[in-house]
N, C-alpha and C. Protein backbone atom coordinates (compact mmCIF):
# COMPACT_ATOMS: atom_id res chain seq x y z
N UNK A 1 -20.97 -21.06 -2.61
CA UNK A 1 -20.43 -22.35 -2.23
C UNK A 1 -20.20 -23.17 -3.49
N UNK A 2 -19.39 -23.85 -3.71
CA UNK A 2 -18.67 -24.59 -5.19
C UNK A 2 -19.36 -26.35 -4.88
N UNK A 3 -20.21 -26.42 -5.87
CA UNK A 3 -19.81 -27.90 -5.57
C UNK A 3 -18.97 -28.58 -6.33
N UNK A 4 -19.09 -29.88 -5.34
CA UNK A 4 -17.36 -30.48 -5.92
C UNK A 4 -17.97 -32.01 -6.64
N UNK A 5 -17.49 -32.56 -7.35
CA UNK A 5 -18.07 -34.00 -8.20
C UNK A 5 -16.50 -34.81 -8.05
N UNK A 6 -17.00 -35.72 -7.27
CA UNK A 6 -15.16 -36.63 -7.21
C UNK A 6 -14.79 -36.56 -5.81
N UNK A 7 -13.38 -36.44 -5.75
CA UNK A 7 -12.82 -36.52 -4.23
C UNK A 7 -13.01 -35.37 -3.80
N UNK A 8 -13.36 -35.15 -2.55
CA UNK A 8 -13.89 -33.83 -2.01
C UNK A 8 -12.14 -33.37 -1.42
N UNK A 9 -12.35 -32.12 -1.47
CA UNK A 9 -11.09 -31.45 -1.61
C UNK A 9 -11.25 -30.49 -0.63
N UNK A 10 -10.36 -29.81 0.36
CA UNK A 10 -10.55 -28.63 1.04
C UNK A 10 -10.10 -27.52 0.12
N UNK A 11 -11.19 -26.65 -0.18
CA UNK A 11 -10.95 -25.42 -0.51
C UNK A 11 -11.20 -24.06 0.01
N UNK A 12 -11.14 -23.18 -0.64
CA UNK A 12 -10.93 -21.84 0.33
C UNK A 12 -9.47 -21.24 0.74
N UNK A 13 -9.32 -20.28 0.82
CA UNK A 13 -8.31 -19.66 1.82
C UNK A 13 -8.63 -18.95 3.16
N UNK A 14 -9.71 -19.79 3.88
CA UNK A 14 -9.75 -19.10 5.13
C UNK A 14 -10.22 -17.59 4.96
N UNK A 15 -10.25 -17.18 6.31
CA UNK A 15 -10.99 -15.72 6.67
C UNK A 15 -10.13 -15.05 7.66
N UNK A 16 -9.78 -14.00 7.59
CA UNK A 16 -9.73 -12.95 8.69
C UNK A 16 -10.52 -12.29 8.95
N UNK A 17 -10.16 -11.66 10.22
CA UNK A 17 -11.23 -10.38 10.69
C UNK A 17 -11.47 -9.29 10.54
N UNK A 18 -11.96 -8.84 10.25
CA UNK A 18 -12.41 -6.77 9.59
C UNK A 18 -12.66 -6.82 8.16
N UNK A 19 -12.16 -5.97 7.20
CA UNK A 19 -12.29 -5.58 6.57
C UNK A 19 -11.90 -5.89 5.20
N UNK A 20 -11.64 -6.96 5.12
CA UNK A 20 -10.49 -8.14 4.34
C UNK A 20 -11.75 -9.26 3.32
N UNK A 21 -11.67 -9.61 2.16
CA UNK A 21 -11.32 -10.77 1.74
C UNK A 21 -10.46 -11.48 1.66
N UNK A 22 -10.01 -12.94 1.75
CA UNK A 22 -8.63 -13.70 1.58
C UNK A 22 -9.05 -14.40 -0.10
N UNK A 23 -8.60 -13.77 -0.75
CA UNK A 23 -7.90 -14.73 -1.92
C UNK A 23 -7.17 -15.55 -2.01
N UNK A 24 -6.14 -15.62 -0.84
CA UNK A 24 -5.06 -16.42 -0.51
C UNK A 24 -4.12 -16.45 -0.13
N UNK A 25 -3.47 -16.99 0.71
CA UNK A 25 -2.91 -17.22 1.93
C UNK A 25 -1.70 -18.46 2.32
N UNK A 26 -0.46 -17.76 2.26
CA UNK A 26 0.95 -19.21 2.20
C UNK A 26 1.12 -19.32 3.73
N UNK A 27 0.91 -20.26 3.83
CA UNK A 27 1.74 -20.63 5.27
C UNK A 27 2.84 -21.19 5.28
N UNK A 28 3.87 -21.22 6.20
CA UNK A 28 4.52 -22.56 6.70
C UNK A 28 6.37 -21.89 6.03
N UNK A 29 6.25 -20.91 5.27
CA UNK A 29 7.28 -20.59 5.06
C UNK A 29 8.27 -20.14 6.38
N UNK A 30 9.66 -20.12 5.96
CA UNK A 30 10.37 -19.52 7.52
C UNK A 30 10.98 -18.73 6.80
N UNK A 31 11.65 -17.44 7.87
CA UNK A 31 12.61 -16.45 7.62
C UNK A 31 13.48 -17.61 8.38
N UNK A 32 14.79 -17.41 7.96
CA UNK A 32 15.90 -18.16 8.64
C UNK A 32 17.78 -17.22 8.46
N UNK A 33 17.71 -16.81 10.01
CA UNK A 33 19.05 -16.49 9.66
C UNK A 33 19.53 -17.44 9.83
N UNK A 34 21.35 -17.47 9.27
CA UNK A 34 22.07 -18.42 9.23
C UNK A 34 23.22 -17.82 8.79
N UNK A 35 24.60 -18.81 8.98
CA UNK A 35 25.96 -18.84 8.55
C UNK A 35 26.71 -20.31 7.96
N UNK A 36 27.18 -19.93 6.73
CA UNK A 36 27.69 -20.84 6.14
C UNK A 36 29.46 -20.95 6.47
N UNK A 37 29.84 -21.81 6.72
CA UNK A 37 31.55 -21.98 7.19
C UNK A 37 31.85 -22.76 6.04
N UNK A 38 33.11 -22.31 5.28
CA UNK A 38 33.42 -23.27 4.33
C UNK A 38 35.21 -24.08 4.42
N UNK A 39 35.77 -24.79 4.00
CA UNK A 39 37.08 -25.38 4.66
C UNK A 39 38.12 -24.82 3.57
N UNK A 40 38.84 -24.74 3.57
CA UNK A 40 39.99 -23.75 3.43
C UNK A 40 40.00 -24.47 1.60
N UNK A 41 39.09 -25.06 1.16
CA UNK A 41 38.94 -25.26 -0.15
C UNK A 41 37.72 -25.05 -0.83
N UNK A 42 36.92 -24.31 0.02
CA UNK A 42 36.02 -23.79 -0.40
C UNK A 42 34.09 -24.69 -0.12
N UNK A 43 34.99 -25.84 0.25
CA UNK A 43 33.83 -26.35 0.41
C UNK A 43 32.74 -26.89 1.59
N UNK A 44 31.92 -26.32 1.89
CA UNK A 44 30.77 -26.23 2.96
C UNK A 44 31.32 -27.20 3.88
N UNK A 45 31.56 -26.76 5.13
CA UNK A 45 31.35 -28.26 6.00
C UNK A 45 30.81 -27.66 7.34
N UNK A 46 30.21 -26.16 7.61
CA UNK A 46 28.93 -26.61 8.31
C UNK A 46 27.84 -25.29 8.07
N UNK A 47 26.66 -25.40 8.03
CA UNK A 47 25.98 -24.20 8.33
C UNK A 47 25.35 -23.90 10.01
N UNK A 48 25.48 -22.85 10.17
CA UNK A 48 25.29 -22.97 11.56
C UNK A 48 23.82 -21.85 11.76
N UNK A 49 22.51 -22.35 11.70
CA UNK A 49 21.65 -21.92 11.85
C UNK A 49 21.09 -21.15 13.15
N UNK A 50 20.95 -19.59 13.39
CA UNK A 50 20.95 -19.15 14.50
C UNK A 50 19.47 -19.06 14.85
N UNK A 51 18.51 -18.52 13.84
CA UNK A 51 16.76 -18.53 14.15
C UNK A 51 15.78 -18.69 13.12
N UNK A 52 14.96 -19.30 13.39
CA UNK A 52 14.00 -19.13 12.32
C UNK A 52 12.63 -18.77 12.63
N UNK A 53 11.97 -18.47 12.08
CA UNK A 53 10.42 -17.82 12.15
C UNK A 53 9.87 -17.66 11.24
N UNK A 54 8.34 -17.78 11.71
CA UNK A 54 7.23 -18.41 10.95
C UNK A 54 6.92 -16.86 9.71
N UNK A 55 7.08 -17.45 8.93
CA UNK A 55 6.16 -16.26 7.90
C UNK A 55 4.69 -16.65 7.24
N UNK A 56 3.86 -15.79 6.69
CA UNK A 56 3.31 -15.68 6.30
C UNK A 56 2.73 -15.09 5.13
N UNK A 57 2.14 -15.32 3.74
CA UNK A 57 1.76 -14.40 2.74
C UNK A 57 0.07 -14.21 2.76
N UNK A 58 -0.24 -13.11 2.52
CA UNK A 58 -1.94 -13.24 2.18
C UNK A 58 -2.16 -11.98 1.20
N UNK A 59 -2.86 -12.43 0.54
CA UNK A 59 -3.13 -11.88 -0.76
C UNK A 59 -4.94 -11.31 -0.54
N UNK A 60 -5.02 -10.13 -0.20
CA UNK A 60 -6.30 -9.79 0.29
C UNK A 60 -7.14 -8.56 -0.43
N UNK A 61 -8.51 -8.72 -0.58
CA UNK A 61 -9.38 -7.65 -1.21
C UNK A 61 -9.46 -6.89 -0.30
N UNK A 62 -9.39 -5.31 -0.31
CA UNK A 62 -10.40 -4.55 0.56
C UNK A 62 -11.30 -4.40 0.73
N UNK A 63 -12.26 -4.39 2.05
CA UNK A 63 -13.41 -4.08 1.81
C UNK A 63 -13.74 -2.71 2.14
N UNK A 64 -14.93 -1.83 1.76
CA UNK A 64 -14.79 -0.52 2.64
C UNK A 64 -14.92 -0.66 4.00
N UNK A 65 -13.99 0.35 4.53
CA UNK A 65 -13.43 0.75 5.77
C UNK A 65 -12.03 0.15 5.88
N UNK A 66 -11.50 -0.61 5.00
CA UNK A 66 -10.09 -1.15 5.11
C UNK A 66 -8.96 -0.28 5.12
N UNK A 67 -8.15 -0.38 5.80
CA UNK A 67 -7.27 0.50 6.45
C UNK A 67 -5.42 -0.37 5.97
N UNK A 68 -5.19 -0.70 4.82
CA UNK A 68 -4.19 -2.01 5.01
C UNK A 68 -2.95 -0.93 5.34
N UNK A 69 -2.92 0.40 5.12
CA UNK A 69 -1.55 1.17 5.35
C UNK A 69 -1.45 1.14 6.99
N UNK A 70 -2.52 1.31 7.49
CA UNK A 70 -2.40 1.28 8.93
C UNK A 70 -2.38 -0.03 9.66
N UNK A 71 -3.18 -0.94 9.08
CA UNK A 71 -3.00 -2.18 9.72
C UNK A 71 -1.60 -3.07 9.26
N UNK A 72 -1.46 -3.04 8.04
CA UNK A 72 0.25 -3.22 8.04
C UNK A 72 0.73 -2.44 7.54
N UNK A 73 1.35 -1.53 8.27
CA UNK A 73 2.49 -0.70 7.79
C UNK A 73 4.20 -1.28 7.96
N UNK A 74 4.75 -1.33 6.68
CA UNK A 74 6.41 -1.31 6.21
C UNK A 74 6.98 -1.28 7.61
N UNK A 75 7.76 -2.01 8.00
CA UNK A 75 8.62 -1.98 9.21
C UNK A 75 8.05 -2.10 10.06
N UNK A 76 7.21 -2.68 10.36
CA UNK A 76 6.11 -2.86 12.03
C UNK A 76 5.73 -3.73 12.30
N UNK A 77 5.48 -3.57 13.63
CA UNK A 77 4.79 -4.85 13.80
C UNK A 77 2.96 -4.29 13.42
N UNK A 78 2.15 -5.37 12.67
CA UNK A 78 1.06 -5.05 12.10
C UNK A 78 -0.21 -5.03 12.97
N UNK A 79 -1.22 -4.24 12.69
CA UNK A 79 -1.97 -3.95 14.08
C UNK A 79 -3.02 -4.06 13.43
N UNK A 80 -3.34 -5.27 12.32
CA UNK A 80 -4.57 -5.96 12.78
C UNK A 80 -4.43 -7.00 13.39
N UNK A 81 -6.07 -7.11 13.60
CA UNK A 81 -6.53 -7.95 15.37
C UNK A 81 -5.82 -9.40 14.87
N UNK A 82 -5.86 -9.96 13.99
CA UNK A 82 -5.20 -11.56 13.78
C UNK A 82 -3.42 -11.48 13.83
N UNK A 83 -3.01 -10.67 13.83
CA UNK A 83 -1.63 -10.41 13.19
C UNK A 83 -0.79 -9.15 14.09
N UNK A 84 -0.94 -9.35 15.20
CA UNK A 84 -0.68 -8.58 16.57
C UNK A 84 0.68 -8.51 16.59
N UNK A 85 1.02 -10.06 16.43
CA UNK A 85 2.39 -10.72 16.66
C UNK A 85 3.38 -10.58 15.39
N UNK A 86 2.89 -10.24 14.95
CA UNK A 86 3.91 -10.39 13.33
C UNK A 86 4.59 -9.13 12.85
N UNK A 87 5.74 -9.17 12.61
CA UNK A 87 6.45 -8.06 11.80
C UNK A 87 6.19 -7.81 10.72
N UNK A 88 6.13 -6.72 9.61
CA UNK A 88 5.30 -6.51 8.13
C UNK A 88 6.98 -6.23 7.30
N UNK A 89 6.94 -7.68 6.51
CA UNK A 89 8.19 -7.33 5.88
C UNK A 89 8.12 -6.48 4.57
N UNK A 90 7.02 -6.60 4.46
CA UNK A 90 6.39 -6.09 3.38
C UNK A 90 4.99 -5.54 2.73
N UNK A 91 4.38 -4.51 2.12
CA UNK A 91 2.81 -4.44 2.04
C UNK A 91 2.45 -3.56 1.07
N UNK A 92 2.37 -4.60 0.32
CA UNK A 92 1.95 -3.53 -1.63
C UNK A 92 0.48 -3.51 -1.88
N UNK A 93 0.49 -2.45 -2.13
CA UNK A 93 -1.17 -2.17 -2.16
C UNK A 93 -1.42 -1.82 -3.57
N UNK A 94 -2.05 -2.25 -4.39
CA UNK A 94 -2.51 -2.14 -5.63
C UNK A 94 -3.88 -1.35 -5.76
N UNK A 95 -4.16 -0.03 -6.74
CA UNK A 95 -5.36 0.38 -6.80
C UNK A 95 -5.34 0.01 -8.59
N UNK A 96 -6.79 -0.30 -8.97
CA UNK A 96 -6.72 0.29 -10.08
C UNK A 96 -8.27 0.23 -10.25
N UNK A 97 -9.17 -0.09 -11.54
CA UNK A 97 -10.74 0.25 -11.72
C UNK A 97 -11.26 -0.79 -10.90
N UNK A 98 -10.28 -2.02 -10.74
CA UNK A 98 -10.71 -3.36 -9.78
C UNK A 98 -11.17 -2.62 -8.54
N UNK A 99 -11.41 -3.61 -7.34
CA UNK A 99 -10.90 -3.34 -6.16
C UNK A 99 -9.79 -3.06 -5.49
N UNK A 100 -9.89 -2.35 -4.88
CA UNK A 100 -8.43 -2.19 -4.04
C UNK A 100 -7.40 -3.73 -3.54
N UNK A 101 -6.56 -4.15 -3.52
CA UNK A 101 -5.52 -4.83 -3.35
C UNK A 101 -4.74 -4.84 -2.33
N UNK A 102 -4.29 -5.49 -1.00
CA UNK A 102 -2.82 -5.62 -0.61
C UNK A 102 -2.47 -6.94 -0.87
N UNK A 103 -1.30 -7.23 -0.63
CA UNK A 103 -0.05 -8.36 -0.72
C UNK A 103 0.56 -8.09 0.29
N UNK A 104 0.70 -9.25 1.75
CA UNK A 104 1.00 -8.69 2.86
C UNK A 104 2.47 -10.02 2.89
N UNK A 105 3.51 -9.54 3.29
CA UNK A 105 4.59 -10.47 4.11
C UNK A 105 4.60 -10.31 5.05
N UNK A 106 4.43 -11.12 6.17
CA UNK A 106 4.71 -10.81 7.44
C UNK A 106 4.98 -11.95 8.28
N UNK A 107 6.12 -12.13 9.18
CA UNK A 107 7.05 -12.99 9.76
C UNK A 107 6.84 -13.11 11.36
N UNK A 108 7.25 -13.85 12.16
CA UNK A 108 6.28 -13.88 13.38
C UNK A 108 7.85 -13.72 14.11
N UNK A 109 8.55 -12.84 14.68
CA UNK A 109 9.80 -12.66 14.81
C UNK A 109 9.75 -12.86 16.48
N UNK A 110 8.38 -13.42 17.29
CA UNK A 110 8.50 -13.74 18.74
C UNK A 110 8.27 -12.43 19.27
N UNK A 111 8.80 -11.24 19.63
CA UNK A 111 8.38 -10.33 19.73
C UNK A 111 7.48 -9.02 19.33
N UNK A 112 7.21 -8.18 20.14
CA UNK A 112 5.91 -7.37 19.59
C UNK A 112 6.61 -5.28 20.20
């Protein structure tokens, strides 16, 4: 636990469930499709936004028994227990003398 001297600050990046440390964690980003229309001089006069959805980044330690190829695997929807709902746009897993590593993208596309 850190103590703090001054304005108390929220820190941390939160927790998931299993097998995970969170180092850290972006919220609030969107995937957004869209179309830009421009006027016969080139210049913008409307974008016409069709969807957007919630993404997510988390930057996580393994712990043993961590499974991150199976719980997010490339093109899926990801099948750990917090992240049911989310598509895996992405999931780089780093080994080296450290701990094991993923870097997860994953977008909440409404369906499962």
């Amino acid at each position: 636990m850190a103590t703090q001297i001054g304005t108390t600050l929220t820190i941390g990046a939160g927790t998931i469930s299993g097998s995970y440390i969170v180092l850290g964690r972006d919220d609030g980003g969107k995937d957004v499709a869209f179309e830009d229309v421009d006027d016969q001089d080139g210049a913008l006069v409307t974008r016409i936004v069709y969807k957007t959805h919630a993404k997510i980044k988390l930057d996580l330690i393994c712990l043993s028994g961590a499974a991150p190829e199976t719980d997010f695997a490339e093109g899926g929807i990801a099948t750990h227990t917090d992240f049911t709902g989310y598509f895996v746009n992405s999931a780089v897993i780093s080994r080296s003398k450290s701990a094991k590593r993923v870097t997860v993208e994953l977008v909440n596309l409404g369906i499962t």
